[in-house]
Each structure stands twice: as structure tokens, then as C-alpha cells.
PDB file of N, CA and C in Angstrom:
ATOM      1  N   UNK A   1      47.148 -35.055 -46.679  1.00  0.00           N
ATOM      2  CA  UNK A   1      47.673 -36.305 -47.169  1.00  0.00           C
ATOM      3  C   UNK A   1      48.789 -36.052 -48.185  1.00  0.00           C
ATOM      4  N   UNK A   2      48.393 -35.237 -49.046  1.00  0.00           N
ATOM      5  CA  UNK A   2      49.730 -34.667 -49.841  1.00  0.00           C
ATOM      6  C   UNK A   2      50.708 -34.202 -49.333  1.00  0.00           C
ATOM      7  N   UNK A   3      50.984 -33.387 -48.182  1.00  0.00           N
ATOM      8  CA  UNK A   3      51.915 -32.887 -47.413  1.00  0.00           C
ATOM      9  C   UNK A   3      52.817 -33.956 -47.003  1.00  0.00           C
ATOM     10  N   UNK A   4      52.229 -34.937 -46.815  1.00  0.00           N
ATOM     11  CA  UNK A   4      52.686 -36.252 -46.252  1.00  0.00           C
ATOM     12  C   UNK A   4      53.237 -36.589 -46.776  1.00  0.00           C
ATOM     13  N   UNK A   5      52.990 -36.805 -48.360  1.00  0.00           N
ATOM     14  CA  UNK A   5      53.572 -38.162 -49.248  1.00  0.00           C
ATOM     15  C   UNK A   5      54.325 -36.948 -49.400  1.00  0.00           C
ATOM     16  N   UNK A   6      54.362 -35.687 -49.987  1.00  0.00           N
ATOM     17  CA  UNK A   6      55.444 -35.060 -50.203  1.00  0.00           C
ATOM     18  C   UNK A   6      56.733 -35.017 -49.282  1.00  0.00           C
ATOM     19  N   UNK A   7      56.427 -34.786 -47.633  1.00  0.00           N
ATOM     20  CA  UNK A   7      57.363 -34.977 -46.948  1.00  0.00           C
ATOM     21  C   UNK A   7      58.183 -36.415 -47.039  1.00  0.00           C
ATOM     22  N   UNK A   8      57.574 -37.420 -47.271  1.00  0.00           N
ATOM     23  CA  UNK A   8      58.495 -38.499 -47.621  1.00  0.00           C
ATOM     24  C   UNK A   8      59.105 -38.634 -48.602  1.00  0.00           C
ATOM     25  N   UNK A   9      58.616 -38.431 -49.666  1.00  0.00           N
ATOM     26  CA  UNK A   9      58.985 -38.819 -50.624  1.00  0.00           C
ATOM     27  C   UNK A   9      59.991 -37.637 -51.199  1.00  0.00           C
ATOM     28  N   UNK A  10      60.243 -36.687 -51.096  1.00  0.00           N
ATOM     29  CA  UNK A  10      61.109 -35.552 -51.004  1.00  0.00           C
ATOM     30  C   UNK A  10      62.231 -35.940 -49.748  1.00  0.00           C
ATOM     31  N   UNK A  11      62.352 -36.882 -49.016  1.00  0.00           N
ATOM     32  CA  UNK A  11      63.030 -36.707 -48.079  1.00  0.00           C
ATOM     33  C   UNK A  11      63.174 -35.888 -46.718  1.00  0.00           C
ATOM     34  N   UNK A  12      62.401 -35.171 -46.914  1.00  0.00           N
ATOM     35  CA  UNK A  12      62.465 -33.743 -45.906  1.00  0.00           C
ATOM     36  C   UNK A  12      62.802 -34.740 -44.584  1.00  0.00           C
ATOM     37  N   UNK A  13      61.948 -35.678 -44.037  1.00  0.00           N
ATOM     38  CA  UNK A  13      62.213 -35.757 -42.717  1.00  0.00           C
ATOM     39  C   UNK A  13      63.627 -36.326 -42.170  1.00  0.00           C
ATOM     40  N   UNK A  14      64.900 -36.243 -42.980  1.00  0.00           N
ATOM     41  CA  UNK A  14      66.260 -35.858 -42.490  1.00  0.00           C
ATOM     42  C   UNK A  14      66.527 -35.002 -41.973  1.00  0.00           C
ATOM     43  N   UNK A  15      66.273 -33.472 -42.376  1.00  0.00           N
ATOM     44  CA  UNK A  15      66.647 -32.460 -42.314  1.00  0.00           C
ATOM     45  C   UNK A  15      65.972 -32.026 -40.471  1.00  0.00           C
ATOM     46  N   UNK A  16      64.790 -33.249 -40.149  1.00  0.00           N
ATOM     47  CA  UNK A  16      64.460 -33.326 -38.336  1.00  0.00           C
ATOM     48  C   UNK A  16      65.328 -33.833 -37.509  1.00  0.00           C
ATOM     49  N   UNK A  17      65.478 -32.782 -36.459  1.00  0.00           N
ATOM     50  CA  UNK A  17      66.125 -33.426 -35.262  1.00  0.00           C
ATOM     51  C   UNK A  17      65.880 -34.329 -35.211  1.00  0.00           C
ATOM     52  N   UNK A  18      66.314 -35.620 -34.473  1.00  0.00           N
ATOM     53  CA  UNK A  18      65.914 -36.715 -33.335  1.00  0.00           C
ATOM     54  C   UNK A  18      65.053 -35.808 -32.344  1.00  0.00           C
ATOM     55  N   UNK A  19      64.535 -36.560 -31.809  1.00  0.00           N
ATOM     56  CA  UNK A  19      63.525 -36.542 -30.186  1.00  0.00           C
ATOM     57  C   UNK A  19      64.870 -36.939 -29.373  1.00  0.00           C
ATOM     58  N   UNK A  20      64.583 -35.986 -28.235  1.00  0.00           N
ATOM     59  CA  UNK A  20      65.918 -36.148 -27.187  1.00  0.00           C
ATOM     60  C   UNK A  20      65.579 -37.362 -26.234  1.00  0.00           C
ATOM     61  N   UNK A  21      66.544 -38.657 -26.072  1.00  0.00           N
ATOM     62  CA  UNK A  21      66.191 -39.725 -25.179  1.00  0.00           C
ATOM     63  C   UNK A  21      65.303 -39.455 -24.215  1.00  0.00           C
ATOM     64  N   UNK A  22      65.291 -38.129 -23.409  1.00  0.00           N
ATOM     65  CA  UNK A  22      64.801 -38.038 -22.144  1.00  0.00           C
ATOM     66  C   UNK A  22      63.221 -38.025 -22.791  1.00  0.00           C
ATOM     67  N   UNK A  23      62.651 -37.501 -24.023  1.00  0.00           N
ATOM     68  CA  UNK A  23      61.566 -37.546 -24.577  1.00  0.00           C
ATOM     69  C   UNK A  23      61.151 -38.566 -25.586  1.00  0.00           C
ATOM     70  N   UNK A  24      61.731 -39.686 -25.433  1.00  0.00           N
ATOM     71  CA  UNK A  24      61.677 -41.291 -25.943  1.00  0.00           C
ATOM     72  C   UNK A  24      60.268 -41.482 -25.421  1.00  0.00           C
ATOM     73  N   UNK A  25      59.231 -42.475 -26.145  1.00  0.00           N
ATOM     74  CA  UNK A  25      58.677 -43.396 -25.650  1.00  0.00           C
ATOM     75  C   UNK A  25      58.734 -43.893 -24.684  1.00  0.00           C
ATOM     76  N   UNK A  26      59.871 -44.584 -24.584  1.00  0.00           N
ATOM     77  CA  UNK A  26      60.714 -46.101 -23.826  1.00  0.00           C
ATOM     78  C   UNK A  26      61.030 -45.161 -22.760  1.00  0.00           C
ATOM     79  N   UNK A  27      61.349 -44.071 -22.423  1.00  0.00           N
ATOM     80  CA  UNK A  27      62.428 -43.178 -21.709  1.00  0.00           C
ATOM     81  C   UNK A  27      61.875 -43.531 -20.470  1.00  0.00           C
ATOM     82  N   UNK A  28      62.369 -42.873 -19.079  1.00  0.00           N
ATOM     83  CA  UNK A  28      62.023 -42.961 -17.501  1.00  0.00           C
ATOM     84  C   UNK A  28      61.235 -42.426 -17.652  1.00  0.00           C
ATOM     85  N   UNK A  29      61.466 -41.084 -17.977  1.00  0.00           N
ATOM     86  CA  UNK A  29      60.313 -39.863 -17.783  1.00  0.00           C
ATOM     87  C   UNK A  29      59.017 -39.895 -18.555  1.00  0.00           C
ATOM     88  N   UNK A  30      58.850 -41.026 -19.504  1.00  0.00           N
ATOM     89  CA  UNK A  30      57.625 -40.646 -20.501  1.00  0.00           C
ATOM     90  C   UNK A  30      57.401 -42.064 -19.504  1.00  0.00           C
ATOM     91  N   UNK A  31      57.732 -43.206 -19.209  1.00  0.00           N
ATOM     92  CA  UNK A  31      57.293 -44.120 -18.462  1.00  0.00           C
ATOM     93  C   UNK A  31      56.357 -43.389 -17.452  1.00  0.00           C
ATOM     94  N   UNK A  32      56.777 -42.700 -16.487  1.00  0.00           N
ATOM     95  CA  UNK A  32      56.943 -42.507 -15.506  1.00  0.00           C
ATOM     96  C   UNK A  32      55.234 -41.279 -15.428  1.00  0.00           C
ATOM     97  N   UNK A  33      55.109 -40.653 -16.299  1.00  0.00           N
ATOM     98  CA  UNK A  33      54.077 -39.885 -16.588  1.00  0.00           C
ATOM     99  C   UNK A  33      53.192 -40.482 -17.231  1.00  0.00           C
ATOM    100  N   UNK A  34      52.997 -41.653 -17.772  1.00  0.00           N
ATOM    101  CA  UNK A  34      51.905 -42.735 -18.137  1.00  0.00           C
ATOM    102  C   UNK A  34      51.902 -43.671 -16.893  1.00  0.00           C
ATOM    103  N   UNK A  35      53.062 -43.573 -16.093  1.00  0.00           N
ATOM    104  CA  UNK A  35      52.055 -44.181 -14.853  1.00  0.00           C
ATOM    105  C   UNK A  35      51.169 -43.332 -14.220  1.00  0.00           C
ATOM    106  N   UNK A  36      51.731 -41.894 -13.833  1.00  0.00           N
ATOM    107  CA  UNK A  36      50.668 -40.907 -13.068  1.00  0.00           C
ATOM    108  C   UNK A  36      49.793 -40.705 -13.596  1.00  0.00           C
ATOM    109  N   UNK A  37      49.493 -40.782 -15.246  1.00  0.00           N
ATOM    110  CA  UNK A  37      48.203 -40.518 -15.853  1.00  0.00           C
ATOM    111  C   UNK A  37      47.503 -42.077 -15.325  1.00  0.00           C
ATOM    112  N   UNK A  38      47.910 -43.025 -15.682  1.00  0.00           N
ATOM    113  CA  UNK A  38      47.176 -44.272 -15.171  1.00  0.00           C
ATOM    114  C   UNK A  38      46.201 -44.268 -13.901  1.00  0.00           C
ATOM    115  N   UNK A  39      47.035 -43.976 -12.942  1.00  0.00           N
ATOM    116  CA  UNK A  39      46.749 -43.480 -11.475  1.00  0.00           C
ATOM    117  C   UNK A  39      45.532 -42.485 -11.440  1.00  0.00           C
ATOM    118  N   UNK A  40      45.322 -41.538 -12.237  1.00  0.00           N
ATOM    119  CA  UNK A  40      45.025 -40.706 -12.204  1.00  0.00           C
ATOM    120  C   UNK A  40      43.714 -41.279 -12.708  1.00  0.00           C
ATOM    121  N   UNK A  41      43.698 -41.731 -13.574  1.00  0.00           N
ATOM    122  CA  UNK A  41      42.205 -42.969 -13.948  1.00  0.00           C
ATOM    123  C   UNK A  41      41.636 -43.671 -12.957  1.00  0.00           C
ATOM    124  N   UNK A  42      42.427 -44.203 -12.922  1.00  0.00           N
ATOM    125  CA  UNK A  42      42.264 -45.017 -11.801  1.00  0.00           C
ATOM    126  C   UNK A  42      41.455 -44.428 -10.578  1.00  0.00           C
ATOM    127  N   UNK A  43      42.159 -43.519  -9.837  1.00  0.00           N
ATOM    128  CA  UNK A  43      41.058 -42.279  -9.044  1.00  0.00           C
ATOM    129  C   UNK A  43      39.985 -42.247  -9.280  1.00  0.00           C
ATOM    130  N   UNK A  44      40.111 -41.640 -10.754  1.00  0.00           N
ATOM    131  CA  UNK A  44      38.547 -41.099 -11.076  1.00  0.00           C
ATOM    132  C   UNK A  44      37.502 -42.418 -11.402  1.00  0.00           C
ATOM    133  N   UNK A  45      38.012 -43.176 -11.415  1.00  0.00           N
ATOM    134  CA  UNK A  45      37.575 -44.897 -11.670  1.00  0.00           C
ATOM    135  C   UNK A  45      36.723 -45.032 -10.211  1.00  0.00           C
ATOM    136  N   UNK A  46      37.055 -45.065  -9.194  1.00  0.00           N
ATOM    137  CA  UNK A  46      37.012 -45.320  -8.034  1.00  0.00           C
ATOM    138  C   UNK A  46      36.027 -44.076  -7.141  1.00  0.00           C
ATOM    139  N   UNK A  47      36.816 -42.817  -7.548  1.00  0.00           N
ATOM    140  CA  UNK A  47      35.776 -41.834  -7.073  1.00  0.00           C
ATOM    141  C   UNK A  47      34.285 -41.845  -7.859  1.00  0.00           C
ATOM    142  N   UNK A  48      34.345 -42.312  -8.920  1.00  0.00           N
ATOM    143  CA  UNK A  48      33.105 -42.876  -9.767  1.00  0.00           C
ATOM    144  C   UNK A  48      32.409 -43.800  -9.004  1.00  0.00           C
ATOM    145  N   UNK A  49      33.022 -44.598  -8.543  1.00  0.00           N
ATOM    146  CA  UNK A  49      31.855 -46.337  -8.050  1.00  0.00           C
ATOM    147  C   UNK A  49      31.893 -46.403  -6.712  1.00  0.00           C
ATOM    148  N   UNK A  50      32.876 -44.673  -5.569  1.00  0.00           N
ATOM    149  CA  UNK A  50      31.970 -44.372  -4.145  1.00  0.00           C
ATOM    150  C   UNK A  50      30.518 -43.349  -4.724  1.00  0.00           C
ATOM    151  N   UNK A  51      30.937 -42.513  -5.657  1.00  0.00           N
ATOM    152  CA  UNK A  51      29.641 -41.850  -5.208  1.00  0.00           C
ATOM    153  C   UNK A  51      28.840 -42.252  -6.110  1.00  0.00           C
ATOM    154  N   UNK A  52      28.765 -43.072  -6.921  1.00  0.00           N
ATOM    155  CA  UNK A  52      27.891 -44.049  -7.823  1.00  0.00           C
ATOM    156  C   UNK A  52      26.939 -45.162  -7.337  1.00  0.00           C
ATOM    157  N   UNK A  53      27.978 -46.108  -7.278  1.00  0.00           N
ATOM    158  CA  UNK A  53      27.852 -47.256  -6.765  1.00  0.00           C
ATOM    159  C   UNK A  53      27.853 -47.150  -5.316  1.00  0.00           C
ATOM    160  N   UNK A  54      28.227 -46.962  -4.314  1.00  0.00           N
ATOM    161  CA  UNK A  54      28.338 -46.272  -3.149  1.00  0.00           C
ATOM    162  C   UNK A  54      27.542 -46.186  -2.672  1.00  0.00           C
ATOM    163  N   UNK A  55      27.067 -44.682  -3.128  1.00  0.00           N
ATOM    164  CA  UNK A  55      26.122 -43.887  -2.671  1.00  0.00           C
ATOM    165  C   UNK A  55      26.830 -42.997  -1.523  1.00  0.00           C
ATOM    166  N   UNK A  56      28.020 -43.007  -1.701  1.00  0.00           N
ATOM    167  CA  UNK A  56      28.634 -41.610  -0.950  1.00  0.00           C
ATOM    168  C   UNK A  56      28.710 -40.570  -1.563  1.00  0.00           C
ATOM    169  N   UNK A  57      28.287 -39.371  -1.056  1.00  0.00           N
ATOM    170  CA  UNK A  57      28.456 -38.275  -0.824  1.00  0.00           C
ATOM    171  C   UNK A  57      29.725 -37.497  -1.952  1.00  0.00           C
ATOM    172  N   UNK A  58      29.985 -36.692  -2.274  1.00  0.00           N
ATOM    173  CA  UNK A  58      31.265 -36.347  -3.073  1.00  0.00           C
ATOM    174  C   UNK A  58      31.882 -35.748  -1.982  1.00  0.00           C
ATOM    175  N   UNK A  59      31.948 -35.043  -1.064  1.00  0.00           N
ATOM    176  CA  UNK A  59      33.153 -34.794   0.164  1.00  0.00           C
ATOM    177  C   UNK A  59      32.966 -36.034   0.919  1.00  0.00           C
ATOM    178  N   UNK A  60      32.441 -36.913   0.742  1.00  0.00           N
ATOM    179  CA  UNK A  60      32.521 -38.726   1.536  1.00  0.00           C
ATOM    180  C   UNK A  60      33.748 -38.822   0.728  1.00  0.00           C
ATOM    181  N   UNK A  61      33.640 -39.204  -0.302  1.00  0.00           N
ATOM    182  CA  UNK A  61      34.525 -39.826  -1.665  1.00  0.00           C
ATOM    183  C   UNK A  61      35.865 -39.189  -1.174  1.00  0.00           C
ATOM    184  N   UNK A  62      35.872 -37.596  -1.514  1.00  0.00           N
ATOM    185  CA  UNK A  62      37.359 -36.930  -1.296  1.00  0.00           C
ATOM    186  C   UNK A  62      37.913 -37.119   0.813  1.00  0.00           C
ATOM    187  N   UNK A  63      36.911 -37.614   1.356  1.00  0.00           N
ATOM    188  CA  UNK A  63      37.267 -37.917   2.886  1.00  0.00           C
ATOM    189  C   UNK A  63      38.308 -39.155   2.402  1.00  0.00           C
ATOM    190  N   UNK A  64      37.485 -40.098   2.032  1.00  0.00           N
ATOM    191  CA  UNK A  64      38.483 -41.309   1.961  1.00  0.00           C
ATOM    192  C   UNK A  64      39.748 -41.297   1.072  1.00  0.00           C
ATOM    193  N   UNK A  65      39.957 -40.344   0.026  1.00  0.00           N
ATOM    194  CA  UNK A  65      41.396 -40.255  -0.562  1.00  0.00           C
ATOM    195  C   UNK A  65      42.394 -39.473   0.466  1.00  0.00           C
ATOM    196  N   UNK A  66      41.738 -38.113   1.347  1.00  0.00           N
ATOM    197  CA  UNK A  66      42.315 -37.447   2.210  1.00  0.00           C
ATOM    198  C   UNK A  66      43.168 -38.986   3.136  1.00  0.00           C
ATOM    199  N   UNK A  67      42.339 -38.784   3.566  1.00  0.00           N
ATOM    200  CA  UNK A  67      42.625 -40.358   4.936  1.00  0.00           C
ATOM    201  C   UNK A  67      43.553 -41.531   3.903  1.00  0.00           C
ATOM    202  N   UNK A  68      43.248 -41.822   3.088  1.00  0.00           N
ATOM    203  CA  UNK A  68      44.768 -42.752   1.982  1.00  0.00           C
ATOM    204  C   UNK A  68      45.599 -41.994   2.029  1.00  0.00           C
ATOM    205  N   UNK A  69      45.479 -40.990   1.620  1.00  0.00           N
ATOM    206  CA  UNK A  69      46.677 -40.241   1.313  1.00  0.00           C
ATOM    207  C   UNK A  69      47.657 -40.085   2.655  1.00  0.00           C
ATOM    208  N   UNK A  70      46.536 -39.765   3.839  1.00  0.00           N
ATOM    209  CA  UNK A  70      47.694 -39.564   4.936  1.00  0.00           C
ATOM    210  C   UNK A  70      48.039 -40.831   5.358  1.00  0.00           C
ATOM    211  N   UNK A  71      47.343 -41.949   5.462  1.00  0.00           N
ATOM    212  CA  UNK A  71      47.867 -43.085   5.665  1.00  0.00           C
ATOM    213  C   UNK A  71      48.908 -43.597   5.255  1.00  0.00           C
ATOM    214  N   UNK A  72      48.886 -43.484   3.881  1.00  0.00           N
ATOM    215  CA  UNK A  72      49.685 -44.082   2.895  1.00  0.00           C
ATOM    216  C   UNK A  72      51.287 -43.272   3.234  1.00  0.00           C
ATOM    217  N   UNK A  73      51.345 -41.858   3.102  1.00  0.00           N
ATOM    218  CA  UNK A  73      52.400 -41.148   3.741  1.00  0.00           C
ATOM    219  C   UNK A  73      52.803 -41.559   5.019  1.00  0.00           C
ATOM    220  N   UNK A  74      52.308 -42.059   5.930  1.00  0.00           N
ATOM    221  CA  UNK A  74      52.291 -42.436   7.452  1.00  0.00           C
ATOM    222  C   UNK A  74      52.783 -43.879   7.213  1.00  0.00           C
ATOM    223  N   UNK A  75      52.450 -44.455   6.560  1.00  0.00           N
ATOM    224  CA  UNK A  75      53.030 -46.150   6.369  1.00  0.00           C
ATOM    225  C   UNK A  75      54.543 -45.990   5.650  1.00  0.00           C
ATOM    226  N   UNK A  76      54.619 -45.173   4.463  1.00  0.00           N
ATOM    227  CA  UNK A  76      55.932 -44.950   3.946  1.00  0.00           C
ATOM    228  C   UNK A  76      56.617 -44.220   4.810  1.00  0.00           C
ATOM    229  N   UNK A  77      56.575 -43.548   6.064  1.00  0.00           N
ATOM    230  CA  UNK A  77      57.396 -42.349   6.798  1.00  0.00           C
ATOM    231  C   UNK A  77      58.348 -43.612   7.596  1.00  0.00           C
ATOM    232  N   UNK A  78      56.953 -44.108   8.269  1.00  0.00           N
ATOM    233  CA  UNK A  78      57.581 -45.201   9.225  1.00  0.00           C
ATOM    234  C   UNK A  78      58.634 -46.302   8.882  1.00  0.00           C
ATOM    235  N   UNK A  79      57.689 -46.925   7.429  1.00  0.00           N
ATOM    236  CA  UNK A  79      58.907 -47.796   6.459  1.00  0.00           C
ATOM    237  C   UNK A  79      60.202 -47.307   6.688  1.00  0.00           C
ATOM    238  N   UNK A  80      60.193 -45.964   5.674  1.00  0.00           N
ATOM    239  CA  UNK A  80      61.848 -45.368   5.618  1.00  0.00           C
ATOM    240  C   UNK A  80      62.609 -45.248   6.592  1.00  0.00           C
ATOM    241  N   UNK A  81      61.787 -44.668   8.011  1.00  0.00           N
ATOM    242  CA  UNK A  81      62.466 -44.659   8.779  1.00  0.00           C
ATOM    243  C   UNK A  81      62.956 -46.014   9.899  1.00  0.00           C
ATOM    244  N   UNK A  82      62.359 -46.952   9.464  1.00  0.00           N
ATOM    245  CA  UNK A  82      62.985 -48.625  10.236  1.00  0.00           C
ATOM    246  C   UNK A  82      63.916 -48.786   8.988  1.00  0.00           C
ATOM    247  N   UNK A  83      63.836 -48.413   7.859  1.00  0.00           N
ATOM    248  CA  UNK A  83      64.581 -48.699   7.120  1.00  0.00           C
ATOM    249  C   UNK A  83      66.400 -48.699   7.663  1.00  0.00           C
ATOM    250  N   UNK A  84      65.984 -47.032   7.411  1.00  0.00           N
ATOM    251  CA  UNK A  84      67.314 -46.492   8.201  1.00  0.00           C
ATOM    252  C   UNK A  84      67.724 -46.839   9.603  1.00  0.00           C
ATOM    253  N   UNK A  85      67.433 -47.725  10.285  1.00  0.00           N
ATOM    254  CA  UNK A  85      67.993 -48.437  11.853  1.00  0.00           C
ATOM    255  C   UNK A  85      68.392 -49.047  11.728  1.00  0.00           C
ATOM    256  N   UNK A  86      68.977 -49.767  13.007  1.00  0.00           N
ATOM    257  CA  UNK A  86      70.104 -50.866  12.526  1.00  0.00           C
ATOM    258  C   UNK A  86      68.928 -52.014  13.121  1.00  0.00           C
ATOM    259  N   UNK A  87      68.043 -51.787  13.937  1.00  0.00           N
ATOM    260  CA  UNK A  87      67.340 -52.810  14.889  1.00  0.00           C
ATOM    261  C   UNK A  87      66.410 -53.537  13.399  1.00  0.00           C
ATOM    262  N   UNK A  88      66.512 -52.860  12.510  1.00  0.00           N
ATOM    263  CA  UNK A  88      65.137 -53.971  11.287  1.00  0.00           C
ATOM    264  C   UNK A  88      66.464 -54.833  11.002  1.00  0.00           C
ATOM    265  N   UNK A  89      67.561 -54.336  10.375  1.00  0.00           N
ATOM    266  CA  UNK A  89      68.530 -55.253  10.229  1.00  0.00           C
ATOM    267  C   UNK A  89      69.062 -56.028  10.547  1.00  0.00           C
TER     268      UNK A  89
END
């Protein structure tokens, strides 16, 4: 606590860099890694209440993220690629 009031009150914390934008709060990249941590809850949220609540299995649980996962890649492949045609347009 003394270190503290000394660092303020001495001024010292001028003599600190800034934090570089890309390592902002607010920034893309710190956004962007509090969403994947979110996600990442979220998972374990869910892999919690199949084999909990459920009553699946723990390779049940990781079957059904396998199978999202390829789905989910398989729905975005197809997206992108009607994207890029002229026939969705």
C-alpha cells in the first residue's frame, strides 16, 4: 500500500510507457480474446449439463462438439462458397 501511495504521489507513473493500442481494453484483439474466452465457458457450461444433466457419457459429450464442429465448418464452407457465385446473386 505504501509503494502505491508512494508511486503516486512521487509521480513515478510518468516516467511509464503507454500500453500499445493493439493491447487496449477497447482494442480488436483484447475484444476478440474475451470473446474466445467467453466461448470457451460456454463449452465447458454445456459439456457440464450433457454429462451432468444428460447423463452422457464424456466421449458422448466430446462426440457431439466433434459433429458441431464439422457441421458448423460444412455450413460455413458451403455459405462462402454460394457466396462467391454469381447464381446466389
Amino acid at each position: 500500500k505504501t509503494d502505491f501511495i508512494n508511486f503516486i504521489s512521487d509521480q513515478e507513473w510518468k516516467s511509464i510507457e503507454p500500453v500499445s493500442s493493439w493491447f487496449g481494453p477497447s482494442s480488436f484483439l483484447m475484444s476478440s480474446m474475451s470473446a474466445l474466452f467467453q466461448l470457451s465457458m460456454w463449452i465447458r457450461h454445456c459439456h457440464g449439463y450433457l454429462t451432468e444433466s444428460v447423463g452422457l457419457p464424456v466421449w458422448g459429450s466430446y462426440a457431439v462438439f466433434v459433429l458441431a464442429t464439422l457441421f458448423s465448418g460444412l455450413t460455413l464452407g458451403l455459405v462462402s462458397e454460394a457466396l462467391g457465385t454469381d447464381w446466389l446473386v
